[in-house]
C-alpha atoms as a PDB file:
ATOM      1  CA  UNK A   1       5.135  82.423 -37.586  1.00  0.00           C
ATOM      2  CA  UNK A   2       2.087  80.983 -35.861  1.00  0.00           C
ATOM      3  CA  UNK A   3      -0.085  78.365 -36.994  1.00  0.00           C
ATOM      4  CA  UNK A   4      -3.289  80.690 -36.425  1.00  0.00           C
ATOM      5  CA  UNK A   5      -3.372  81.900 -39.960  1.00  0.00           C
ATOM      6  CA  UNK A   6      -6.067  79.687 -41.690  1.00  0.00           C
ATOM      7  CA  UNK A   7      -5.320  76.289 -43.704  1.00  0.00           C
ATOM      8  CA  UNK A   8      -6.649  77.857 -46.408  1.00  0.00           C
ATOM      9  CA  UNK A   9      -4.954  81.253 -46.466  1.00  0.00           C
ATOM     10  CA  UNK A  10      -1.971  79.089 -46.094  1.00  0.00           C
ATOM     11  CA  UNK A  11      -2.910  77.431 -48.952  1.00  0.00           C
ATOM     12  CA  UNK A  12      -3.798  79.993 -51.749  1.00  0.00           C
ATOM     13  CA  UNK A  13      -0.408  81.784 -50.571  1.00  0.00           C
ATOM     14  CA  UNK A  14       1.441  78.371 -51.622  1.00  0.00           C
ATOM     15  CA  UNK A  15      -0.729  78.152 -54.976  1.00  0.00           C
ATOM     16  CA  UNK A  16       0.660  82.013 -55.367  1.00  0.00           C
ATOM     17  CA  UNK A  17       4.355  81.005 -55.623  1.00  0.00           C
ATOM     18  CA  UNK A  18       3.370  77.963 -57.183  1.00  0.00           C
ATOM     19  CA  UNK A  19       1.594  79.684 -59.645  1.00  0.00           C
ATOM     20  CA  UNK A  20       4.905  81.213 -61.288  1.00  0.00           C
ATOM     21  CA  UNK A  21       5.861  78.135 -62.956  1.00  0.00           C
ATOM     22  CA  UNK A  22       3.165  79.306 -65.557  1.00  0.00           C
ATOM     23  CA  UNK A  23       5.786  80.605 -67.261  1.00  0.00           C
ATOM     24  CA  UNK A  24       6.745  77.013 -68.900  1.00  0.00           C
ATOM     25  CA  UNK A  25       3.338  76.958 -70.138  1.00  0.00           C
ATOM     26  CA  UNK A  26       3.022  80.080 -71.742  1.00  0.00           C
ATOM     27  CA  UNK A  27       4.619  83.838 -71.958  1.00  0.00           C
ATOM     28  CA  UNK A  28       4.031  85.674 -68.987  1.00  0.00           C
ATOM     29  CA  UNK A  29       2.142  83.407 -67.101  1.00  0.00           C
ATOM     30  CA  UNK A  30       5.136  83.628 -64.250  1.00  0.00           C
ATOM     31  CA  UNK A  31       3.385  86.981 -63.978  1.00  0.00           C
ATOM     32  CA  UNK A  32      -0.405  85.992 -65.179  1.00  0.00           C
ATOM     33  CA  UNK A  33      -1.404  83.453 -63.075  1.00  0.00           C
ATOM     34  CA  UNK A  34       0.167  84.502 -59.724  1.00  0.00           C
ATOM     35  CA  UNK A  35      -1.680  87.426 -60.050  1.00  0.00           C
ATOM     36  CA  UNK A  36      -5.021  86.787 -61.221  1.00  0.00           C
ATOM     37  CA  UNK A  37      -5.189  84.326 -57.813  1.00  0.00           C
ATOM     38  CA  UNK A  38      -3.552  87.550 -55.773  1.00  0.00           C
ATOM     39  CA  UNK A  39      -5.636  90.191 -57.067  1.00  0.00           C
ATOM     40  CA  UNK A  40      -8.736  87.985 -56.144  1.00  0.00           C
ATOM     41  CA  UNK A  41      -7.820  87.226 -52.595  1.00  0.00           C
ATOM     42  CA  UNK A  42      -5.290  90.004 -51.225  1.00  0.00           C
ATOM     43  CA  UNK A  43      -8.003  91.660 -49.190  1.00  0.00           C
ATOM     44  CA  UNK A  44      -8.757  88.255 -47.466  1.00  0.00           C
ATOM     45  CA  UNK A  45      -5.264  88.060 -45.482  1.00  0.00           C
ATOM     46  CA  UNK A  46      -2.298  89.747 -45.093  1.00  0.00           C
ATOM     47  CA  UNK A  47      -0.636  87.214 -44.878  1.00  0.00           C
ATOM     48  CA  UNK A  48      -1.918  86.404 -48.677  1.00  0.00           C
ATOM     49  CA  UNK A  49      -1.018  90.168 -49.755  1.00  0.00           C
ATOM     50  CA  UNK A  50       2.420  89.629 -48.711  1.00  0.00           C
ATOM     51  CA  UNK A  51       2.999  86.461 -50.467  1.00  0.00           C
ATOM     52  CA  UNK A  52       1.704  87.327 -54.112  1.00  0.00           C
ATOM     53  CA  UNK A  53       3.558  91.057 -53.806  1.00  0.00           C
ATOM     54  CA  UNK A  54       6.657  88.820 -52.507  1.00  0.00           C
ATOM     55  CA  UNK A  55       6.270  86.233 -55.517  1.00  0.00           C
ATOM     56  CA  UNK A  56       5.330  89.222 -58.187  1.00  0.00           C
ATOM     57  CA  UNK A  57       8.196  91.381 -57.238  1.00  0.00           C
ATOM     58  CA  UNK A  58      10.741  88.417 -57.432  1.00  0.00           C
ATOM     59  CA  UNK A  59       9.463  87.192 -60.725  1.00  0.00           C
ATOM     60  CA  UNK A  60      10.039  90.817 -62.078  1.00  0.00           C
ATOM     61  CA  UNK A  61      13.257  91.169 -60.544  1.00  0.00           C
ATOM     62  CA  UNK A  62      14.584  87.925 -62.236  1.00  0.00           C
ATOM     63  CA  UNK A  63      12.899  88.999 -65.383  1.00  0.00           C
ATOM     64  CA  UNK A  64      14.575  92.285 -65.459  1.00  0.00           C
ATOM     65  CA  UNK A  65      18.185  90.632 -64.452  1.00  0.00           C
ATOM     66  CA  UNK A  66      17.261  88.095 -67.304  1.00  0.00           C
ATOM     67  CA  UNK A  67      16.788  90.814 -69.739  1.00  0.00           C
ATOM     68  CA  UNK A  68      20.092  92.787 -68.798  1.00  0.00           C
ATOM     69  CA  UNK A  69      22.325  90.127 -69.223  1.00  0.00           C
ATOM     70  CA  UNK A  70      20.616  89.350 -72.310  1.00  0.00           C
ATOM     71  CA  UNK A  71      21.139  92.385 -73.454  1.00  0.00           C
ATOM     72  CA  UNK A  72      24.882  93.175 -72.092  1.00  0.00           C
ATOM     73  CA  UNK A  73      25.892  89.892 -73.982  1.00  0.00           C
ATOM     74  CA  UNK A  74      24.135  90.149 -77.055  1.00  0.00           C
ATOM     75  CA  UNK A  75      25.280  93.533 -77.242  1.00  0.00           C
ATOM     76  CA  UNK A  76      29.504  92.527 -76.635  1.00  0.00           C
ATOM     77  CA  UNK A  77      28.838  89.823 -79.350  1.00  0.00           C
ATOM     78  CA  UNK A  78      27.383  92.396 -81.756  1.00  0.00           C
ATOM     79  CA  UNK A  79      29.514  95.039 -81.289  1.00  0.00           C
ATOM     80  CA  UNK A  80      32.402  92.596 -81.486  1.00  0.00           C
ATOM     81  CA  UNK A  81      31.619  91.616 -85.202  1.00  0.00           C
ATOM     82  CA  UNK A  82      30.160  95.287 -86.034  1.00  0.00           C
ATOM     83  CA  UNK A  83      33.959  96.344 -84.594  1.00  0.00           C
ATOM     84  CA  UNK A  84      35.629  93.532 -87.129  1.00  0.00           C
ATOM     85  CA  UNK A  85      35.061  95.592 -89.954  1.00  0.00           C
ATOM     86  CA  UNK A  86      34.380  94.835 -93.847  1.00  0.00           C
ATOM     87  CA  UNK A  87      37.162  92.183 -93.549  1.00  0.00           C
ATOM     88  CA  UNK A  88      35.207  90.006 -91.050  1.00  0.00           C
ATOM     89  CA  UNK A  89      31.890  90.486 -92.598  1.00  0.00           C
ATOM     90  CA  UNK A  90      33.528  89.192 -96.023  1.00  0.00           C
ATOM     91  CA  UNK A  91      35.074  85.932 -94.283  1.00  0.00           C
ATOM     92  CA  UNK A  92      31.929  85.216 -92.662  1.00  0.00           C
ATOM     93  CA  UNK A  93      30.688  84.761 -96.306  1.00  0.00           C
ATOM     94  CA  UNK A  94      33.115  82.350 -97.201  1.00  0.00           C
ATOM     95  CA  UNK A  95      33.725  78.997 -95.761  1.00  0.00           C
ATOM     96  CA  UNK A  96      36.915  79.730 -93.922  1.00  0.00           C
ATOM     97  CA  UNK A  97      37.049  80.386 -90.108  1.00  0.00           C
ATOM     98  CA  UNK A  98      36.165  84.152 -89.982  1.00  0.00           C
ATOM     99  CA  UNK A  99      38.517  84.662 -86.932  1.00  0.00           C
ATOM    100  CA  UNK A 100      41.472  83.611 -88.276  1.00  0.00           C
ATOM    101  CA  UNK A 101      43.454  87.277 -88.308  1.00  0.00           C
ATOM    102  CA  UNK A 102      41.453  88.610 -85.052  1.00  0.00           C
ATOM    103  CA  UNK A 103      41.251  85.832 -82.206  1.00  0.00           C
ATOM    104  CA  UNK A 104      40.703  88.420 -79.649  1.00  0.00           C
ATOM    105  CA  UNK A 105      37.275  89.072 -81.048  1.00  0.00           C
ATOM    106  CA  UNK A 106      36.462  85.366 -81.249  1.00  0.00           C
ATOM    107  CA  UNK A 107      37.737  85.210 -77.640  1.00  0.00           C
ATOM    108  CA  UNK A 108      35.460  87.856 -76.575  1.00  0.00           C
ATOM    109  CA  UNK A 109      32.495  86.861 -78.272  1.00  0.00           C
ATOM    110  CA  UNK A 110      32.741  83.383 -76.476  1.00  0.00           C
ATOM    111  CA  UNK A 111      33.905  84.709 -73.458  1.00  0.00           C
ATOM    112  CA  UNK A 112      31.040  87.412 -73.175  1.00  0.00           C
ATOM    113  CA  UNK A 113      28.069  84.488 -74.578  1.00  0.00           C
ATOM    114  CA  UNK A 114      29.602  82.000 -71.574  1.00  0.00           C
ATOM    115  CA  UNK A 115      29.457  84.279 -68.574  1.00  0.00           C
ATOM    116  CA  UNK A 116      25.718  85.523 -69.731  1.00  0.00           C
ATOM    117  CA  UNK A 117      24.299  82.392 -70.321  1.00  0.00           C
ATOM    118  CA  UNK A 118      25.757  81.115 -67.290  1.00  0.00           C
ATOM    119  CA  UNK A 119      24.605  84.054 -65.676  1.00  0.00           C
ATOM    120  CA  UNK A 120      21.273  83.156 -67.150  1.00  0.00           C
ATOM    121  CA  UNK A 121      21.223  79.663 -66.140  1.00  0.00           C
ATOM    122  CA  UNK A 122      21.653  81.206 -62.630  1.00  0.00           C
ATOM    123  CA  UNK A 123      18.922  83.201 -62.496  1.00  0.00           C
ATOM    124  CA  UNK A 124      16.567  79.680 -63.727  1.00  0.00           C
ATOM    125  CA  UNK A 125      18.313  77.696 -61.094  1.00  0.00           C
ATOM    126  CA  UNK A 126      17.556  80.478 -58.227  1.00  0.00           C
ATOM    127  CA  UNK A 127      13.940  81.256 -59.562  1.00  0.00           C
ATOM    128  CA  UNK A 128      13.179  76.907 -59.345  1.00  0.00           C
ATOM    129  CA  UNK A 129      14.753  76.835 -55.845  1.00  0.00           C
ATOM    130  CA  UNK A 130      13.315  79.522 -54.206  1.00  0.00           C
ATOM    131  CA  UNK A 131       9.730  79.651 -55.789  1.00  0.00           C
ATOM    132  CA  UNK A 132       9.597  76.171 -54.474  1.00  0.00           C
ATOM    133  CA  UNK A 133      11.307  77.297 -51.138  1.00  0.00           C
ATOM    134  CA  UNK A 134       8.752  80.139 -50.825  1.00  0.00           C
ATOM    135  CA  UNK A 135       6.162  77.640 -50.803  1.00  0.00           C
ATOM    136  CA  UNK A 136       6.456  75.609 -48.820  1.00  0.00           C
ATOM    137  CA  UNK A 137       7.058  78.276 -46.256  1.00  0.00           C
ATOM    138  CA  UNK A 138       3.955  79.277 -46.806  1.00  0.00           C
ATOM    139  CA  UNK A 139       2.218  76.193 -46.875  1.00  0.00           C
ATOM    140  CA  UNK A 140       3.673  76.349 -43.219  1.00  0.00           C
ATOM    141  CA  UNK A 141       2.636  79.531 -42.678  1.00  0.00           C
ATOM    142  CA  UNK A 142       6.568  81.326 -42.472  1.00  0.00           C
ATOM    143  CA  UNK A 143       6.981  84.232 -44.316  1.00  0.00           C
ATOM    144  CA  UNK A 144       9.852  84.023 -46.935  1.00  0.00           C
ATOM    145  CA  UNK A 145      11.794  86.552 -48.348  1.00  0.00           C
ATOM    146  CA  UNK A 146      13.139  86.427 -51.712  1.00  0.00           C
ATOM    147  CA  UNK A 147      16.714  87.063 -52.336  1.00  0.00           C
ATOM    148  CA  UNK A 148      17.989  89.563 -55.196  1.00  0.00           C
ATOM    149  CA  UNK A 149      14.194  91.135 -55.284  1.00  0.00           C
ATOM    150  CA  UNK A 150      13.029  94.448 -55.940  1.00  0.00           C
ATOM    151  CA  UNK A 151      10.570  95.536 -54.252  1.00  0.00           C
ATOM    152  CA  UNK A 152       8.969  96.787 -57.053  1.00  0.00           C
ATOM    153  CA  UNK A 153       5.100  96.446 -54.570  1.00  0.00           C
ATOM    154  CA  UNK A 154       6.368  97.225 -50.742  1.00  0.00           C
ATOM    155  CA  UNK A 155       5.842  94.603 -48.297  1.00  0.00           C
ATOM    156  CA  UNK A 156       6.912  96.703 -45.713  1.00  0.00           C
ATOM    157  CA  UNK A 157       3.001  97.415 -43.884  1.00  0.00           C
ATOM    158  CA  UNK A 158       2.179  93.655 -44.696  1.00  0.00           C
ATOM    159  CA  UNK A 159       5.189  92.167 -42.482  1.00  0.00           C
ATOM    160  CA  UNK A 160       4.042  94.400 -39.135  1.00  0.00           C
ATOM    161  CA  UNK A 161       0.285  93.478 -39.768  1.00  0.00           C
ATOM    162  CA  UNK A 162       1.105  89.429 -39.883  1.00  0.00           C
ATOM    163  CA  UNK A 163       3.436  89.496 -37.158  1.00  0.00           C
ATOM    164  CA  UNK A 164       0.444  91.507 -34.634  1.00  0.00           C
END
């Protein structure tokens, strides 16, 4: 990409992506913030349009992924004691090891809590890298693609009228 877009376009695209770590300072504010500073200056640039739909379509994307394998694992581990019966529920009263007679349902309940919080931890690990990735592209006036997104906004018309 060319240096012509403006310093400060440039910069208010890099404050977009930037903007996402709100979410570690309240709910929502991955979505909030990023926004709010969009919403105010898409019709300035392009080049700005692009980046907050970009940063706003990833951040749902990973919240929706987040939410899914939230879900699929919370619902193995639930329907893995729900499935155990009357017997399980009573030895989960006690102060025995519940899974004693059933250690596939243990196994599965670990299992299925391991490969969705790692899954999890993924998603975290890919949002930090390439929110911080995404701007300093910006910041250098690139344009930067999010992997796993959804392009929930199209970017499509933005991309032809910053290249021009």
């Amino acid at each position: 990409m060319e240096k012509s877009i403006e310093k400060n376009h440039r910069n208010i695209a890099t404050g977009i992506h930037l903007l996402t770590f709100g979410k570690w300072l309240f709910p929502l504010g991955n979505f909030i913030l990023p926004m709010l500073l969009w919403m105010i200056n898409s019709k300035k640039s392009p080049f700005i349009d692009f980046n907050g739909k970009q940063a706003i379509n990833f951040q749902l994307s990973m919240t929706l992924y987040t939410f899914a394998l939230a879900f699929l694992g919370g619902s193995v581990i639930i329907g893995s004691i729900v499935s155990g019966g009357p017997s399980l529920w009573e030895a989960m009263d006690g102060n025995d090891f519940p899974f004693f007679n059933n250690m596939g349902t243990f196994n599965l309940i670990v299992s299925s809590g391991i490969i969705c919080g790692t899954g999890i931890l993924f998603l975290a690990i890919l949002d930090l890298v390439c929110s911080i990735k995404a701007a300093v592209k910006s910041q250098e006036g690139e344009l930067y693609q999010y992997p796993l997104t959804i392009n929930f906004l199209s970017t499509q018309i933005e991309q032809e009228e910053i290249k021009k």
